[in-house]
C-alpha atoms as a PDB file:
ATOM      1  CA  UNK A   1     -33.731  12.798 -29.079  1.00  0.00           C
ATOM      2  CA  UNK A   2     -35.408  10.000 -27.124  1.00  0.00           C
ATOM      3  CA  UNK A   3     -36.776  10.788 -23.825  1.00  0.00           C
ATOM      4  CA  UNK A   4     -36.869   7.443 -21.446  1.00  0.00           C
ATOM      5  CA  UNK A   5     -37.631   9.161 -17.998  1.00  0.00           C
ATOM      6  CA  UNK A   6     -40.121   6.730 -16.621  1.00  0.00           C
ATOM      7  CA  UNK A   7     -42.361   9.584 -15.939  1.00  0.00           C
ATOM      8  CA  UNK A   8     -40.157  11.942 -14.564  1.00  0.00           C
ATOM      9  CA  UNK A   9     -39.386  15.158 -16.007  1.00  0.00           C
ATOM     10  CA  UNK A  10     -40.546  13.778 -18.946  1.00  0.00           C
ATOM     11  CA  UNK A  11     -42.979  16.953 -20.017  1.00  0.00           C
ATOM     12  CA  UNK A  12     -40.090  19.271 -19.381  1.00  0.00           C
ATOM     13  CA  UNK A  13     -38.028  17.103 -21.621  1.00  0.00           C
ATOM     14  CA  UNK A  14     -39.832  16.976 -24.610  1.00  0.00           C
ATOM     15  CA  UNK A  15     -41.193  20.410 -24.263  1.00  0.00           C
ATOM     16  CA  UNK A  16     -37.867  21.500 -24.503  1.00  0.00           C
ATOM     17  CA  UNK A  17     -36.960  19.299 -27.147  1.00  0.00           C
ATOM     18  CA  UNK A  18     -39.735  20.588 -29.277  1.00  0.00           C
ATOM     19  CA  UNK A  19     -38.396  23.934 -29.059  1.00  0.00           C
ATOM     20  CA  UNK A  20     -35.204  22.556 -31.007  1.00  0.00           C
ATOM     21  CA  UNK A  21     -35.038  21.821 -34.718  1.00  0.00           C
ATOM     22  CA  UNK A  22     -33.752  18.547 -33.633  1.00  0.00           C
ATOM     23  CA  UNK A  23     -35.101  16.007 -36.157  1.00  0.00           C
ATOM     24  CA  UNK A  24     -36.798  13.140 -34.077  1.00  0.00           C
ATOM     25  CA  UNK A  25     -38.119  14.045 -30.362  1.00  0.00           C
ATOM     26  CA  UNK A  26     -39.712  10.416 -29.678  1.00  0.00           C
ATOM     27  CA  UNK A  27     -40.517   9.689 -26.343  1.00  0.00           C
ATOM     28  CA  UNK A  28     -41.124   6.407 -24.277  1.00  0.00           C
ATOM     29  CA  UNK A  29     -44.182   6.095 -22.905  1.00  0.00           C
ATOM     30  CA  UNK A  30     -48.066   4.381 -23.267  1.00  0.00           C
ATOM     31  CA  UNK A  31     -50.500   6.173 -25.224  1.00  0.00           C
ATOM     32  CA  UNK A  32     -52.486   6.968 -22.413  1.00  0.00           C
ATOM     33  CA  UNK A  33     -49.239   8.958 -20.680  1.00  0.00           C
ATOM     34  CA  UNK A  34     -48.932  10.338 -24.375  1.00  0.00           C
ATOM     35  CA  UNK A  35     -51.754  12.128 -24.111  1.00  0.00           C
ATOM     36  CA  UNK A  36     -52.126  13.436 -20.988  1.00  0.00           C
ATOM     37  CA  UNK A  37     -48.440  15.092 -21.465  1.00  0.00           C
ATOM     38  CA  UNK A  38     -49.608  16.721 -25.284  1.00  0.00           C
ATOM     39  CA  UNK A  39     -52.547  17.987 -23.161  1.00  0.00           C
ATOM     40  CA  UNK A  40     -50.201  19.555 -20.492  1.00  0.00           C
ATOM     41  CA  UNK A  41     -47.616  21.031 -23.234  1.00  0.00           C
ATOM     42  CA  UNK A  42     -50.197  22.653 -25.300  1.00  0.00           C
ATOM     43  CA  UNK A  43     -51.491  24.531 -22.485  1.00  0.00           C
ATOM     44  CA  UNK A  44     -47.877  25.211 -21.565  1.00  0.00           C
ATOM     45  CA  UNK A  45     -47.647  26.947 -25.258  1.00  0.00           C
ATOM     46  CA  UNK A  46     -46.679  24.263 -27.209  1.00  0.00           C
ATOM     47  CA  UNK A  47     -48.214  24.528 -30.700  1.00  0.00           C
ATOM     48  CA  UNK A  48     -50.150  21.222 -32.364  1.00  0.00           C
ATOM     49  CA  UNK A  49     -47.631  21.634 -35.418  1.00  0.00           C
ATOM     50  CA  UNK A  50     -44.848  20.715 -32.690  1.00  0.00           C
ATOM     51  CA  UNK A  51     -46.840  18.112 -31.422  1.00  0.00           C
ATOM     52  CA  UNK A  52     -47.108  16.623 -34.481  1.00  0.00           C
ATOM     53  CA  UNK A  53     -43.175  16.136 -34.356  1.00  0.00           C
ATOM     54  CA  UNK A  54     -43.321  13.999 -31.471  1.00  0.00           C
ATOM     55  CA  UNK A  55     -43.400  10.115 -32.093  1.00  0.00           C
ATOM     56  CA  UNK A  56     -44.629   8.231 -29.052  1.00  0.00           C
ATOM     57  CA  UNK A  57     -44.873   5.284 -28.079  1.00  0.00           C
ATOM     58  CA  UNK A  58     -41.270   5.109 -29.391  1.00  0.00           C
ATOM     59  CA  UNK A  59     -39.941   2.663 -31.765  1.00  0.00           C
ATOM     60  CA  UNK A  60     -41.196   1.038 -34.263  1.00  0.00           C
ATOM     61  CA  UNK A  61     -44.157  -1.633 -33.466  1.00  0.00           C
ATOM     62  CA  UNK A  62     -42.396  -4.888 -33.112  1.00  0.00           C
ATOM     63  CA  UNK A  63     -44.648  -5.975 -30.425  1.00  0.00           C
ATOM     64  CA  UNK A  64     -42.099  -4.749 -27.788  1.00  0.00           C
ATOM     65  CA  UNK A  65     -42.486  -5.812 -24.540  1.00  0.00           C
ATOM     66  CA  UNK A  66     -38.977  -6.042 -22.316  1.00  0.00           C
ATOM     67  CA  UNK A  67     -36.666  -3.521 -21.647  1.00  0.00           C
ATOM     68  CA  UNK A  68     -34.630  -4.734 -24.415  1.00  0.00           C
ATOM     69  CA  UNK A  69     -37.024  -5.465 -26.684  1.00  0.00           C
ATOM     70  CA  UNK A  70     -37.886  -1.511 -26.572  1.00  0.00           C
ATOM     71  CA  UNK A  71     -34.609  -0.843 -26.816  1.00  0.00           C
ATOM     72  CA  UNK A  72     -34.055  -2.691 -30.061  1.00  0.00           C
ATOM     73  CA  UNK A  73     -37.309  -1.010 -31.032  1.00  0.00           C
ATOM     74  CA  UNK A  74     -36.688   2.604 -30.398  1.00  0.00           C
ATOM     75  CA  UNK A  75     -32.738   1.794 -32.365  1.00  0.00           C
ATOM     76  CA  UNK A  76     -34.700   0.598 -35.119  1.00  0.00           C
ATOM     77  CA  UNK A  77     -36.556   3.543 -35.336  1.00  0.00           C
ATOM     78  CA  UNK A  78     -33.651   6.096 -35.328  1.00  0.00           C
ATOM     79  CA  UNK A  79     -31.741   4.156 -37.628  1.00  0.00           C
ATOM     80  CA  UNK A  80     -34.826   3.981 -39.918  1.00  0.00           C
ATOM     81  CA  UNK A  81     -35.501   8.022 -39.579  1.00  0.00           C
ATOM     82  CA  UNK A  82     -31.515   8.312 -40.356  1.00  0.00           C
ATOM     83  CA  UNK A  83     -31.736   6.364 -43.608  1.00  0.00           C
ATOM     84  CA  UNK A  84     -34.793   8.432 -44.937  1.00  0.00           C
ATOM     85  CA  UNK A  85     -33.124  11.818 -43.934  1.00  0.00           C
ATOM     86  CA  UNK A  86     -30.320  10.727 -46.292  1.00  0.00           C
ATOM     87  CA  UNK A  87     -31.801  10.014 -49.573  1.00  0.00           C
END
């Protein structure tokens, strides 16, 4: 799961997410926004182990910086985490 919600429900996203088994929760955001939301969902109950599933900034570091350029990032990175799943 990928959450891109420009900072808009985005805690209530992942939290959710995180309460899944679902393989990759990344999420779309600066580091800074990272960690004020990991602050928020641990006090909302969220345990560090389940933080520790969450990969953000998404995508892989290509040196992103459009829209698309994230884009083809974040792909990269689910295609990469679908390849390693499979061996």
């Amino acid at each position: 799961m990928v959450v891109a919600s420009q900072g808009r429900f985005d805690e209530e996203a992942v939290d959710q997410a995180l309460r899944t088994d679902l393989p990759l929760v990344a999420l779309v955001a600066n580091r800074k926004r990272t960690q004020e939301l990991c602050r928020a969902l641990e006090r909302n109950g969220i345990a560090k182990e389940q933080l520790l599933r969450l990969r953000a900034p998404a995508g892989i570091d290509i040196g992103a910086e459009t829209p698309e350029e994230i884009a083809l990032s974040v792909m990269a990175e689910i295609v990469s985490e679908k390849a390693r799943r499979s061996k």
